[in-house]
C-alpha atoms as a PDB file:
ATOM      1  CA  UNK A   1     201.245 136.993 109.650  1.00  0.00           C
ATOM      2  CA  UNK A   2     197.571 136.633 109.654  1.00  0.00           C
ATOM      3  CA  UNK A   3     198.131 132.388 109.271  1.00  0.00           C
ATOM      4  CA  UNK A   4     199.958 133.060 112.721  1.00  0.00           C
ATOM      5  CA  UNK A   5     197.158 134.320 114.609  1.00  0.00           C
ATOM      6  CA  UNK A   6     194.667 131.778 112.461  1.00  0.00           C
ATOM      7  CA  UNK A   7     196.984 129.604 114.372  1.00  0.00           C
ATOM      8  CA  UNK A   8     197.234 131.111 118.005  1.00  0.00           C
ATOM      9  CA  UNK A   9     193.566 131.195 117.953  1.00  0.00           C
ATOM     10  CA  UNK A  10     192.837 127.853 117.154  1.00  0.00           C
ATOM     11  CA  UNK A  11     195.039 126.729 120.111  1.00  0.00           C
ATOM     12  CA  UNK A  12     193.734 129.021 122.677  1.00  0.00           C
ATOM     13  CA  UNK A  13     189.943 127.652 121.500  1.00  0.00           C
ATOM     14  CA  UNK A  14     190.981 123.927 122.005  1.00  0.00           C
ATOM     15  CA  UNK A  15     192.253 124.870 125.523  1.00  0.00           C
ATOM     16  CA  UNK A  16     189.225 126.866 126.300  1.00  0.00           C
ATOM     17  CA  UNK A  17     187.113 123.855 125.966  1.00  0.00           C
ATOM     18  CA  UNK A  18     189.443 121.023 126.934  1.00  0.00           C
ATOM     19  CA  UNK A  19     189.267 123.457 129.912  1.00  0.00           C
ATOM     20  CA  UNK A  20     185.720 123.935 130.076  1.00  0.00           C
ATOM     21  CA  UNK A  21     183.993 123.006 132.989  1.00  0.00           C
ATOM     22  CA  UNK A  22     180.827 121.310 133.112  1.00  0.00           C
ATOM     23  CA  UNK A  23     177.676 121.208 136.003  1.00  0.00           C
ATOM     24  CA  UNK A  24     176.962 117.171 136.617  1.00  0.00           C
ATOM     25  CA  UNK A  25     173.489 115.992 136.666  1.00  0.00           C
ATOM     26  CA  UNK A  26     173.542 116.251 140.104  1.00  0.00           C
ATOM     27  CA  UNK A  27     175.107 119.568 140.572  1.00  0.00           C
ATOM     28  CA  UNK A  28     172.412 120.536 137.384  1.00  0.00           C
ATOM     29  CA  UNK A  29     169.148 119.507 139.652  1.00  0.00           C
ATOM     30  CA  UNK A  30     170.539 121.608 142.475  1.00  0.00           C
ATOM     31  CA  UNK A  31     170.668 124.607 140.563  1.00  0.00           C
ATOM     32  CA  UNK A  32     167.436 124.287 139.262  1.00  0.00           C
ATOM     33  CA  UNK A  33     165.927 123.457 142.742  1.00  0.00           C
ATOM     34  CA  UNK A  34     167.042 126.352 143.968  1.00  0.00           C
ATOM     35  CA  UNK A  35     165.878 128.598 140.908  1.00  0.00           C
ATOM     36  CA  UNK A  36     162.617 127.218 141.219  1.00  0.00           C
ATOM     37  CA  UNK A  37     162.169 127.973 145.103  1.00  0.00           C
ATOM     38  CA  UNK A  38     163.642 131.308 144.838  1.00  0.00           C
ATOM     39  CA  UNK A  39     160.762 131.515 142.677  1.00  0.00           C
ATOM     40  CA  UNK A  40     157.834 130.196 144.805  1.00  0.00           C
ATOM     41  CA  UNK A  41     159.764 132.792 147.224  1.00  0.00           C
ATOM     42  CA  UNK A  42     158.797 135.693 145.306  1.00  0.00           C
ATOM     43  CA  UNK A  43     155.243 134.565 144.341  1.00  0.00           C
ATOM     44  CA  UNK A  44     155.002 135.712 141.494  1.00  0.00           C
ATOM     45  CA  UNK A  45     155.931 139.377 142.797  1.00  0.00           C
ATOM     46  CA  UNK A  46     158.146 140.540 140.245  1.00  0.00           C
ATOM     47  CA  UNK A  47     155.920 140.047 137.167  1.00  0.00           C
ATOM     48  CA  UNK A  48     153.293 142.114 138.882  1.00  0.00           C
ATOM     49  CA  UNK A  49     155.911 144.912 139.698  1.00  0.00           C
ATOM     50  CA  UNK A  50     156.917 145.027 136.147  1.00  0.00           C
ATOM     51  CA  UNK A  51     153.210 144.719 134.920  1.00  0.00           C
ATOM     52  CA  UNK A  52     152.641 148.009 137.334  1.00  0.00           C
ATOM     53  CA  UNK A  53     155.652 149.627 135.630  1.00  0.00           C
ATOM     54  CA  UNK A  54     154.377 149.360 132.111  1.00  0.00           C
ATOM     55  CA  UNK A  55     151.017 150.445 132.983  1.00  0.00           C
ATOM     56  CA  UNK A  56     152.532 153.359 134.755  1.00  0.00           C
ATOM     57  CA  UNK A  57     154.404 154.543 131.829  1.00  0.00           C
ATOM     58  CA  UNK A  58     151.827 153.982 129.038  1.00  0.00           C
ATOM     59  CA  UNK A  59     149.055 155.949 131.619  1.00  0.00           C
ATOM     60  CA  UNK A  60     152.140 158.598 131.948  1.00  0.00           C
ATOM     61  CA  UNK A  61     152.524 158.540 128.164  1.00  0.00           C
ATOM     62  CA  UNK A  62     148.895 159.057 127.162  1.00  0.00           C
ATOM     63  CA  UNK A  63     148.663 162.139 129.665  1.00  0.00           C
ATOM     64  CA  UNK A  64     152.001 163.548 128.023  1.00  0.00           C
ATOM     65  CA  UNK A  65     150.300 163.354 125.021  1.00  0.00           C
ATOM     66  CA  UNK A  66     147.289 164.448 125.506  1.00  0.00           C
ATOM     67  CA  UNK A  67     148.547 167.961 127.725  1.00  0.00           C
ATOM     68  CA  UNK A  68     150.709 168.832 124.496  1.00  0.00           C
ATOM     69  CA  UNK A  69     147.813 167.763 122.096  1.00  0.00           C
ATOM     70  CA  UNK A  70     146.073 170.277 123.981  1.00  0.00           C
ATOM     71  CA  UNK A  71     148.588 172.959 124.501  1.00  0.00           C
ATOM     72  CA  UNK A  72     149.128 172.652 120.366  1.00  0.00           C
ATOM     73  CA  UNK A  73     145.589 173.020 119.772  1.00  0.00           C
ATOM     74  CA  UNK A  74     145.270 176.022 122.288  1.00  0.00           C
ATOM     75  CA  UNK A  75     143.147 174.290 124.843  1.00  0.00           C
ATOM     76  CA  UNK A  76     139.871 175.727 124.303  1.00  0.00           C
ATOM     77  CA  UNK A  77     136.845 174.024 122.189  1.00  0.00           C
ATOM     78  CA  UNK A  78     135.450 177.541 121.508  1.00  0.00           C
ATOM     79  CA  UNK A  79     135.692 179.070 118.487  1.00  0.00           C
ATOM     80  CA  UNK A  80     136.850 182.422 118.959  1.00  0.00           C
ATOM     81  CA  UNK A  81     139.885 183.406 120.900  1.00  0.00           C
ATOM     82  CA  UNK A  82     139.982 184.368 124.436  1.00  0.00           C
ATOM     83  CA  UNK A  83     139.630 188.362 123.565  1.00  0.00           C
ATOM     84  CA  UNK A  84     136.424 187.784 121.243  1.00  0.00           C
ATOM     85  CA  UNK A  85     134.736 186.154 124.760  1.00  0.00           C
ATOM     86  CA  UNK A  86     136.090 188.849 127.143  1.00  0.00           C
ATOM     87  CA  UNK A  87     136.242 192.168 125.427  1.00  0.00           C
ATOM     88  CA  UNK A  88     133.580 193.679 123.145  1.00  0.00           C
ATOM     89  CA  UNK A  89     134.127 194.011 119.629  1.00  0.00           C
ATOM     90  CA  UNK A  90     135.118 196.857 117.204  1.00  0.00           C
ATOM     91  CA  UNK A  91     131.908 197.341 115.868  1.00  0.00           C
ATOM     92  CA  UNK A  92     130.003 197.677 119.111  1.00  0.00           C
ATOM     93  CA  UNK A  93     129.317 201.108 120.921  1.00  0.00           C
ATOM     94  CA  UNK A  94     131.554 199.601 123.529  1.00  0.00           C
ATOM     95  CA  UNK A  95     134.606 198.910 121.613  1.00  0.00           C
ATOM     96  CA  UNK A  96     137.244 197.228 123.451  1.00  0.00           C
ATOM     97  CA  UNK A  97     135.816 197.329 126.993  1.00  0.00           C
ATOM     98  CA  UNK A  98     135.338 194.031 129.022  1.00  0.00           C
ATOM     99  CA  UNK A  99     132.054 192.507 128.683  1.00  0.00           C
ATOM    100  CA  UNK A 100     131.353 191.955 131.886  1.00  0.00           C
ATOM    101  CA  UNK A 101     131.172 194.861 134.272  1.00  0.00           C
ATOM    102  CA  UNK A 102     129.260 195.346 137.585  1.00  0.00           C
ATOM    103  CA  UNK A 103     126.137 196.971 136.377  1.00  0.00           C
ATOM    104  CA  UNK A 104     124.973 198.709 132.920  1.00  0.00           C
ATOM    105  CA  UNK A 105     125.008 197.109 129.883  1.00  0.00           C
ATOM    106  CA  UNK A 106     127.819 194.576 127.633  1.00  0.00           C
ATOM    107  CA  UNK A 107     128.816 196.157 124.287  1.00  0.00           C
ATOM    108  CA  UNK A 108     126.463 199.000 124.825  1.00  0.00           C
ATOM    109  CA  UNK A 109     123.478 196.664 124.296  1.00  0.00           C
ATOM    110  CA  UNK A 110     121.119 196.714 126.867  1.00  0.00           C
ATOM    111  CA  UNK A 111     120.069 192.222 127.730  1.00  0.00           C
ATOM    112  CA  UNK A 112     116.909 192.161 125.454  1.00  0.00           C
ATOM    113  CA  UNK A 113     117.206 195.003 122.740  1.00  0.00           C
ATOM    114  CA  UNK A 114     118.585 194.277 119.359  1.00  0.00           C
ATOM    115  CA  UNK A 115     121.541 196.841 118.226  1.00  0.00           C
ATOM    116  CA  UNK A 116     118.715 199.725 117.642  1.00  0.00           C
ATOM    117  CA  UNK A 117     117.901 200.362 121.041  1.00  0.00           C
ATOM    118  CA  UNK A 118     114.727 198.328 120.749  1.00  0.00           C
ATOM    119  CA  UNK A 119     113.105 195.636 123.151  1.00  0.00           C
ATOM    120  CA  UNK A 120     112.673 195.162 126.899  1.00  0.00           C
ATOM    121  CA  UNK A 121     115.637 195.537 128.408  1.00  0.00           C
ATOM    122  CA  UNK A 122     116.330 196.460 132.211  1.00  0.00           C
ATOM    123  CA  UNK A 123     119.864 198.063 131.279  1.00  0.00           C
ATOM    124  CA  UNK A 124     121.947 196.330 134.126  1.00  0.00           C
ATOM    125  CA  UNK A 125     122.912 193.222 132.068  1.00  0.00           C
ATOM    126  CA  UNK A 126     120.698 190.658 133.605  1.00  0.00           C
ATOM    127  CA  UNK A 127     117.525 189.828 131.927  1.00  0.00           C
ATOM    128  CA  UNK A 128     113.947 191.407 132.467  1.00  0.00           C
ATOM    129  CA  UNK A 129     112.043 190.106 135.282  1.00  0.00           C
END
């Protein structure tokens, strides 16, 4: 059974080709004239549209990227975490209170004392005039 279609094939493949048709040299330099001034049409267009493409993906890429390398590494070049640089810390008189208020002091520190009490501080938080 499998000689038979060994067979078949070889008969449709000699038809194919004694059927092929073939472009004469004339027919060939028409073709090619007209490739070539579809071409000179286009200017040159199409490579710079694809060159745009590429440059547009690697730029989209590299900002992909870089967002989620920064979103892994928490996006902050400080040290501490957000709640060390907002809120004062446990061993402070002002344990767990924002840092920043209107007036007084941060941490119970008045700007210019060391954690005694001593130095020249004003007590608002800005620094002695």
């Amino acid at each position: 059974m499998h000689d038979e279609n060994q067979h078949d094939d070889a008969a449709v493949e000699r038809h194919l080709n004694a059927q092929r048709a073939e472009l004469t040299p004339i027919e060939l330099d028409r073709v090619k004239r007209g490739v070539l001034a579809k071409a000179a049409r286009q200017g040159g267009r199409g490579m710079l549209k694809s060159r745009l493409a590429v440059a547009l993906m690697v730029i989209g890429l590299v900002g992909t990227g870089g967002g989620a390398v920064l979103a892994a590494s928490g996006g902050s070049s400080s040290n501490g975490s957000s709640s060390n640089s907002q809120y004062c810390p446990p061993s402070s008189p002002g344990a767990g209170k924002p840092k920043h208020q209107g007036g007084g002091n941060k941490c119970g520190h008045p700007d210019g004392n060391d954690n005694n009490g001593n130095g020249q501080g004003n007590g608002n938080g800005n620094p002695p005039s």
